[in-house]
N, C-alpha and C. Protein backbone atom coordinates (compact mmCIF):
# COMPACT_ATOMS: atom_id res chain seq x y z
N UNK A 1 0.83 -1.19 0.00
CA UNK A 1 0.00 0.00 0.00
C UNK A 1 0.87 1.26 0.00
N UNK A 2 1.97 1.39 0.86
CA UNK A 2 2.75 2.13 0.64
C UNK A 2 3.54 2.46 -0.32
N UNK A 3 4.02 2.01 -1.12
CA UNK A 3 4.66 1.96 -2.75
C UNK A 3 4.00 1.96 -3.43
N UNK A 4 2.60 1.68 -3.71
CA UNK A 4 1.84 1.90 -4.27
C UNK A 4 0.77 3.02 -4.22
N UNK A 5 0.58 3.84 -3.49
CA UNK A 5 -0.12 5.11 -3.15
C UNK A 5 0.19 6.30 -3.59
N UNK A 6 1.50 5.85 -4.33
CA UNK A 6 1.89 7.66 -4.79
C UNK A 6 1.06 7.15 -6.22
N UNK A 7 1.15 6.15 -6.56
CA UNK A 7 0.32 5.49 -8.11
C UNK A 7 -0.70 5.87 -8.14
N UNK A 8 -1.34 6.28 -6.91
CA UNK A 8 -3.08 6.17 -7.09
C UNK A 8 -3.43 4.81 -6.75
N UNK A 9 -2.76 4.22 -6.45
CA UNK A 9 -3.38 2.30 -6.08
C UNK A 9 -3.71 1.96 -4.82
N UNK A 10 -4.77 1.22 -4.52
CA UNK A 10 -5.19 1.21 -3.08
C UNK A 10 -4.98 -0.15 -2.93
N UNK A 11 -4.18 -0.96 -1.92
CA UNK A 11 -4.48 -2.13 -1.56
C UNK A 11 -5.05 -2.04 -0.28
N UNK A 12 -5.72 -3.38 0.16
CA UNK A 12 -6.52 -3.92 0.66
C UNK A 12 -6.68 -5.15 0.74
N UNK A 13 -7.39 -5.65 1.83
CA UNK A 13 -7.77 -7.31 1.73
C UNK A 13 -8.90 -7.62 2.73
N UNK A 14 -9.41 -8.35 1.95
CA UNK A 14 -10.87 -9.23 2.75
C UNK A 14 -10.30 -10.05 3.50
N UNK A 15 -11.10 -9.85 5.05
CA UNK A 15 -10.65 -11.50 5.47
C UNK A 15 -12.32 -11.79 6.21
N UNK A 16 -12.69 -12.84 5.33
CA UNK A 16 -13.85 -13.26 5.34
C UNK A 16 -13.97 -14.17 6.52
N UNK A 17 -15.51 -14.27 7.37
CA UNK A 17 -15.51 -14.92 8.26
C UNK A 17 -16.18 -16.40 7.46
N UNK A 18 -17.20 -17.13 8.42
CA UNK A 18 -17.50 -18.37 7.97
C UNK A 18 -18.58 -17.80 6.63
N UNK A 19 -18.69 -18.27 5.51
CA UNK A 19 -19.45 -18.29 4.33
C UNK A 19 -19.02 -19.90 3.74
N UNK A 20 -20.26 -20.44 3.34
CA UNK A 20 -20.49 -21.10 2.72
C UNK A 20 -19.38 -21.41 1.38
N UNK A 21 -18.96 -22.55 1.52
CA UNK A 21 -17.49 -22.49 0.74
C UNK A 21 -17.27 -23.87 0.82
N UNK A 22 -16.34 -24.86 -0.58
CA UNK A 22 -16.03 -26.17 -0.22
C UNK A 22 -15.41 -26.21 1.11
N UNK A 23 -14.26 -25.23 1.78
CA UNK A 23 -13.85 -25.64 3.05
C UNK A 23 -14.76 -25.73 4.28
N UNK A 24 -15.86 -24.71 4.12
CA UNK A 24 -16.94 -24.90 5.11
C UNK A 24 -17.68 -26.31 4.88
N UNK A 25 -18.14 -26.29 3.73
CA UNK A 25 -19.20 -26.48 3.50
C UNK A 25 -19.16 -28.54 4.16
N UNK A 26 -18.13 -29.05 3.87
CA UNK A 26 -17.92 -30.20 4.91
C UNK A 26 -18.05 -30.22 6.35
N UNK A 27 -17.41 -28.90 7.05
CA UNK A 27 -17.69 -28.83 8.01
C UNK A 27 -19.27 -28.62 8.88
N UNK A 28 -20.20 -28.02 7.89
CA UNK A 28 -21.48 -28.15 8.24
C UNK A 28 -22.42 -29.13 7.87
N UNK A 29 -21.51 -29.88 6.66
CA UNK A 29 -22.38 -31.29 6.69
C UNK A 29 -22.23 -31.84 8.11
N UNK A 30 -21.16 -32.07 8.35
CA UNK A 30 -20.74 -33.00 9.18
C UNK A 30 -21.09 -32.55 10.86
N UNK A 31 -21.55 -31.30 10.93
CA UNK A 31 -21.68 -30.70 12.31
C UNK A 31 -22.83 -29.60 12.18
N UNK A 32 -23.57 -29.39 11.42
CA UNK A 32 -24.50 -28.26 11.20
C UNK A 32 -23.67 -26.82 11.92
N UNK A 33 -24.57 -25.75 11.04
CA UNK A 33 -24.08 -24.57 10.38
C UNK A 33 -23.86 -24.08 12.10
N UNK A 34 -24.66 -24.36 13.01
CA UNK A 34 -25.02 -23.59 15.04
C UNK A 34 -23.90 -23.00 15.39
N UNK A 35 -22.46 -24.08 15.59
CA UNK A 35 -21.47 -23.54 15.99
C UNK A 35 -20.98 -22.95 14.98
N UNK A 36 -20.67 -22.44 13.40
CA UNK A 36 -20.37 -21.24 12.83
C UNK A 36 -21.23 -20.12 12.93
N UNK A 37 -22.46 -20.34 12.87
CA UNK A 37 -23.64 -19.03 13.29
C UNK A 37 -23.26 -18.44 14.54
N UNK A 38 -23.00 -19.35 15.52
CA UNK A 38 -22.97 -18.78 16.51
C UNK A 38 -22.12 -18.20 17.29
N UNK A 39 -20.53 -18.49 16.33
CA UNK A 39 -19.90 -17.32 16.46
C UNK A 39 -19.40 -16.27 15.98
N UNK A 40 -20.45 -15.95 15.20
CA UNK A 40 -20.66 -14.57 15.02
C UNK A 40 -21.95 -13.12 15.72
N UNK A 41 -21.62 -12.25 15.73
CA UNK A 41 -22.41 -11.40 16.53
C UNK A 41 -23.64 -11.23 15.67
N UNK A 42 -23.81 -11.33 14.54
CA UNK A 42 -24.97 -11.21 13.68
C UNK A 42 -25.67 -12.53 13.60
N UNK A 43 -25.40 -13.67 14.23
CA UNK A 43 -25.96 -15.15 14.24
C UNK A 43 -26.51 -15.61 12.90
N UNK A 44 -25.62 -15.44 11.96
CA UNK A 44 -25.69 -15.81 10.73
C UNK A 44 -24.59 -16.40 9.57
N UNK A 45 -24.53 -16.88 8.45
CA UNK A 45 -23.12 -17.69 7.51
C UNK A 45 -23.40 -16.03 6.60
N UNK A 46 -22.21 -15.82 6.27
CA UNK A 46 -22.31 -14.57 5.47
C UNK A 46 -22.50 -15.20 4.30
N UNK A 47 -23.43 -14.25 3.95
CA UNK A 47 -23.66 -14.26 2.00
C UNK A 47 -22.42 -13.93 0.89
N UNK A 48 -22.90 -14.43 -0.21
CA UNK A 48 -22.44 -13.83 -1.58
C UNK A 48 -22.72 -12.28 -1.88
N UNK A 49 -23.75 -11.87 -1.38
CA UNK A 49 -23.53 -10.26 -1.32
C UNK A 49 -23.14 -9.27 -0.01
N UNK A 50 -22.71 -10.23 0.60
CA UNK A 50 -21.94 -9.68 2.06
C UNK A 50 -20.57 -9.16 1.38
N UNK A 51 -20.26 -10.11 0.63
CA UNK A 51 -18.40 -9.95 -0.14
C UNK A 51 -18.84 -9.15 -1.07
N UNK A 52 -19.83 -9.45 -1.71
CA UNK A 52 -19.83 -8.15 -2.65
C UNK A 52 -19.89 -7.06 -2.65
N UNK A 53 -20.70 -6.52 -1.58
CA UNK A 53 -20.58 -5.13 -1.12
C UNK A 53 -19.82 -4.81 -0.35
N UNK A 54 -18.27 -5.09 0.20
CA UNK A 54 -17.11 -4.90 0.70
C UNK A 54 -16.21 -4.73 -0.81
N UNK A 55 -16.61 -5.72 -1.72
CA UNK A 55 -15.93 -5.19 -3.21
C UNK A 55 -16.01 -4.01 -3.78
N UNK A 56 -17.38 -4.25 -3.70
CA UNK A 56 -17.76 -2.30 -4.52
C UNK A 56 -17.49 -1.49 -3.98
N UNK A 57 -17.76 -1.76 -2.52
CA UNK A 57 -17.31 0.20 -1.68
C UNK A 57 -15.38 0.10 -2.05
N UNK A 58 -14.62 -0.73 -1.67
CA UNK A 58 -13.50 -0.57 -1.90
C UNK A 58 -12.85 -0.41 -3.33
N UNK A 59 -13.77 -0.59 -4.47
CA UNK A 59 -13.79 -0.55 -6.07
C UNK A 59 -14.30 0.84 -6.26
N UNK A 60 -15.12 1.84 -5.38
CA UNK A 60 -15.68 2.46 -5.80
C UNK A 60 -14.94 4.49 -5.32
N UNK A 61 -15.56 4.78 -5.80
CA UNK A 61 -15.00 6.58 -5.00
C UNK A 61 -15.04 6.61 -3.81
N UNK A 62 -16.28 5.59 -2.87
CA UNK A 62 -16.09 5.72 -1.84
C UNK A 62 -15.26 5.27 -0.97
N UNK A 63 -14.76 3.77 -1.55
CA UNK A 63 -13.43 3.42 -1.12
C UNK A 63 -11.89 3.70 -1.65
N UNK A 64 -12.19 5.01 -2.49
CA UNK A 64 -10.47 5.60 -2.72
C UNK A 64 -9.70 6.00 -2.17
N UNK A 65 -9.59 6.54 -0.74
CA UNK A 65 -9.08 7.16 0.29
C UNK A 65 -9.00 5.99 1.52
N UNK A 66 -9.49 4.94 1.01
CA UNK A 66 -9.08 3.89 2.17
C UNK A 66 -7.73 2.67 1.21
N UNK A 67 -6.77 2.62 1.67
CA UNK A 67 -5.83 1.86 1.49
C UNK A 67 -4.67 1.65 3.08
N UNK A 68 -4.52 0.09 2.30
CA UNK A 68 -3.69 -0.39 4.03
C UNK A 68 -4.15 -0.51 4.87
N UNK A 69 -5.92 -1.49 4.44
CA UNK A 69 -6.54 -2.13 5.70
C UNK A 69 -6.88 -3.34 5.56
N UNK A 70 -7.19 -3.97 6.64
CA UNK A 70 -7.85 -5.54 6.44
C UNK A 70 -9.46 -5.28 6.92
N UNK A 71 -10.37 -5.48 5.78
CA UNK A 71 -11.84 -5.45 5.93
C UNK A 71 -11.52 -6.86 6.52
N UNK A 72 -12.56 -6.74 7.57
CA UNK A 72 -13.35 -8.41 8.51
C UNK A 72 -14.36 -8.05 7.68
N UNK A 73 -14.89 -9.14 7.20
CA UNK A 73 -16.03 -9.04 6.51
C UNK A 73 -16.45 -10.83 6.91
N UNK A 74 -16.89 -10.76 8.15
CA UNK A 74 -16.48 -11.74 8.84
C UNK A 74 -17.91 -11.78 10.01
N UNK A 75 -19.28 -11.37 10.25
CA UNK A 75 -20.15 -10.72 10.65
C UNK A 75 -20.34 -10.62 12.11
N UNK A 76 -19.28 -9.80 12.29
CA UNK A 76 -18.72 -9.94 13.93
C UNK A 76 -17.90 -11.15 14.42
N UNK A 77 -17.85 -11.94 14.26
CA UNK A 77 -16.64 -13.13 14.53
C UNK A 77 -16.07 -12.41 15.40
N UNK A 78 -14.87 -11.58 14.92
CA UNK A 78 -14.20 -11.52 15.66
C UNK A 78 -14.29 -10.70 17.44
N UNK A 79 -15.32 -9.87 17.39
CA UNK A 79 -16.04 -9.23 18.73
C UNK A 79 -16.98 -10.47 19.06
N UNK A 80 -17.42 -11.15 18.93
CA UNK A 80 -18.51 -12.39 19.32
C UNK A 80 -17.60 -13.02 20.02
N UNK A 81 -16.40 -13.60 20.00
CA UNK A 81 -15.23 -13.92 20.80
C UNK A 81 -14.90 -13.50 22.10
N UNK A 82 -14.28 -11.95 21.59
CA UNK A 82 -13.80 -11.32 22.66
C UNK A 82 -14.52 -11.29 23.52
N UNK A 83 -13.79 -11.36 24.73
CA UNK A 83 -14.91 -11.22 26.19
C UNK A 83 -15.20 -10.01 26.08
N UNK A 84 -16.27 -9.71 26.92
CA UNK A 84 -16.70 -8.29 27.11
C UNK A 84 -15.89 -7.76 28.22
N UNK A 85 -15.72 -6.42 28.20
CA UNK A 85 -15.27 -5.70 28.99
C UNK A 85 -16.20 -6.00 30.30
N UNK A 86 -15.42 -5.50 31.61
CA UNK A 86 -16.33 -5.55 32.77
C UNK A 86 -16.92 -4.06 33.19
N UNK A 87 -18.16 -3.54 33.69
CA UNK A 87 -18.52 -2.64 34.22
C UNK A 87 -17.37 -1.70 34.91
N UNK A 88 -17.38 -0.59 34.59
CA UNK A 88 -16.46 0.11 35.28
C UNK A 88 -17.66 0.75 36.85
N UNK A 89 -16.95 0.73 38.17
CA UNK A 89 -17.15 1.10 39.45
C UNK A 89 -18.06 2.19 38.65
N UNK A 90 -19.18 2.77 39.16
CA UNK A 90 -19.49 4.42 39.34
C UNK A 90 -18.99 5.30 40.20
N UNK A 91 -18.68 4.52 41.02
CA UNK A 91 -17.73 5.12 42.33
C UNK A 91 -16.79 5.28 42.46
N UNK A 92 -16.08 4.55 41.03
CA UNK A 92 -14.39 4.89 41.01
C UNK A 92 -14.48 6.32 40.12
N UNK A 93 -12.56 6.81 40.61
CA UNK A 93 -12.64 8.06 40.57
C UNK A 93 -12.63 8.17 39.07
N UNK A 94 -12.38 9.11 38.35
CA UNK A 94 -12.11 9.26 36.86
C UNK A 94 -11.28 10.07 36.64
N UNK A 95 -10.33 9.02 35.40
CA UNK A 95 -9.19 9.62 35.29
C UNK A 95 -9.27 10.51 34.27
């Protein structure tokens, strides 16, 4: 992205969560889709137009000014994971 930006060239990359795919797609024969649905925050297998519309905005004017990122296009995966933060005190002081 950097050597390439004085060009006008934007790189980028998808990193797709579970979608329907020969590598999935054994794995949900063999175990149904629950545990990939369910870890994601949207409780769903991403679509064919989930990726597609991460293509176009980054193909398009609106994605010209974005280069040198990794789209999750992944439907929360990766926050569905993470633990949640804990309540902060009300009573603690603030910094």
């Amino acid at each position: 992205a950097g050597t390439l930006g004085s060009r006008n060239i934007t790189v980028n990359t998808l990193c797709p969560g579970p979608f329907m795919s020969r590598i999935i797609r054994g794995m949900v024969k063999e175990e149904g889709p629950e545990h990939l649905v369910d870890a994601t925050a949207l409780s769903r297998m991403g679509r064919p137009d989930d990726i597609a519309g991460a293509c176009l905005f980054l193909s398009s004017r609106a994605g010209s000014y974005v280069t040198g990122t990794e789209f999750a296009v992944d439907g929360g995966s990766l926050i569905a994971r993470a633990p949640m933060p804990k309540k902060r005190d009300q009573n603690a002081s603030k910094l």
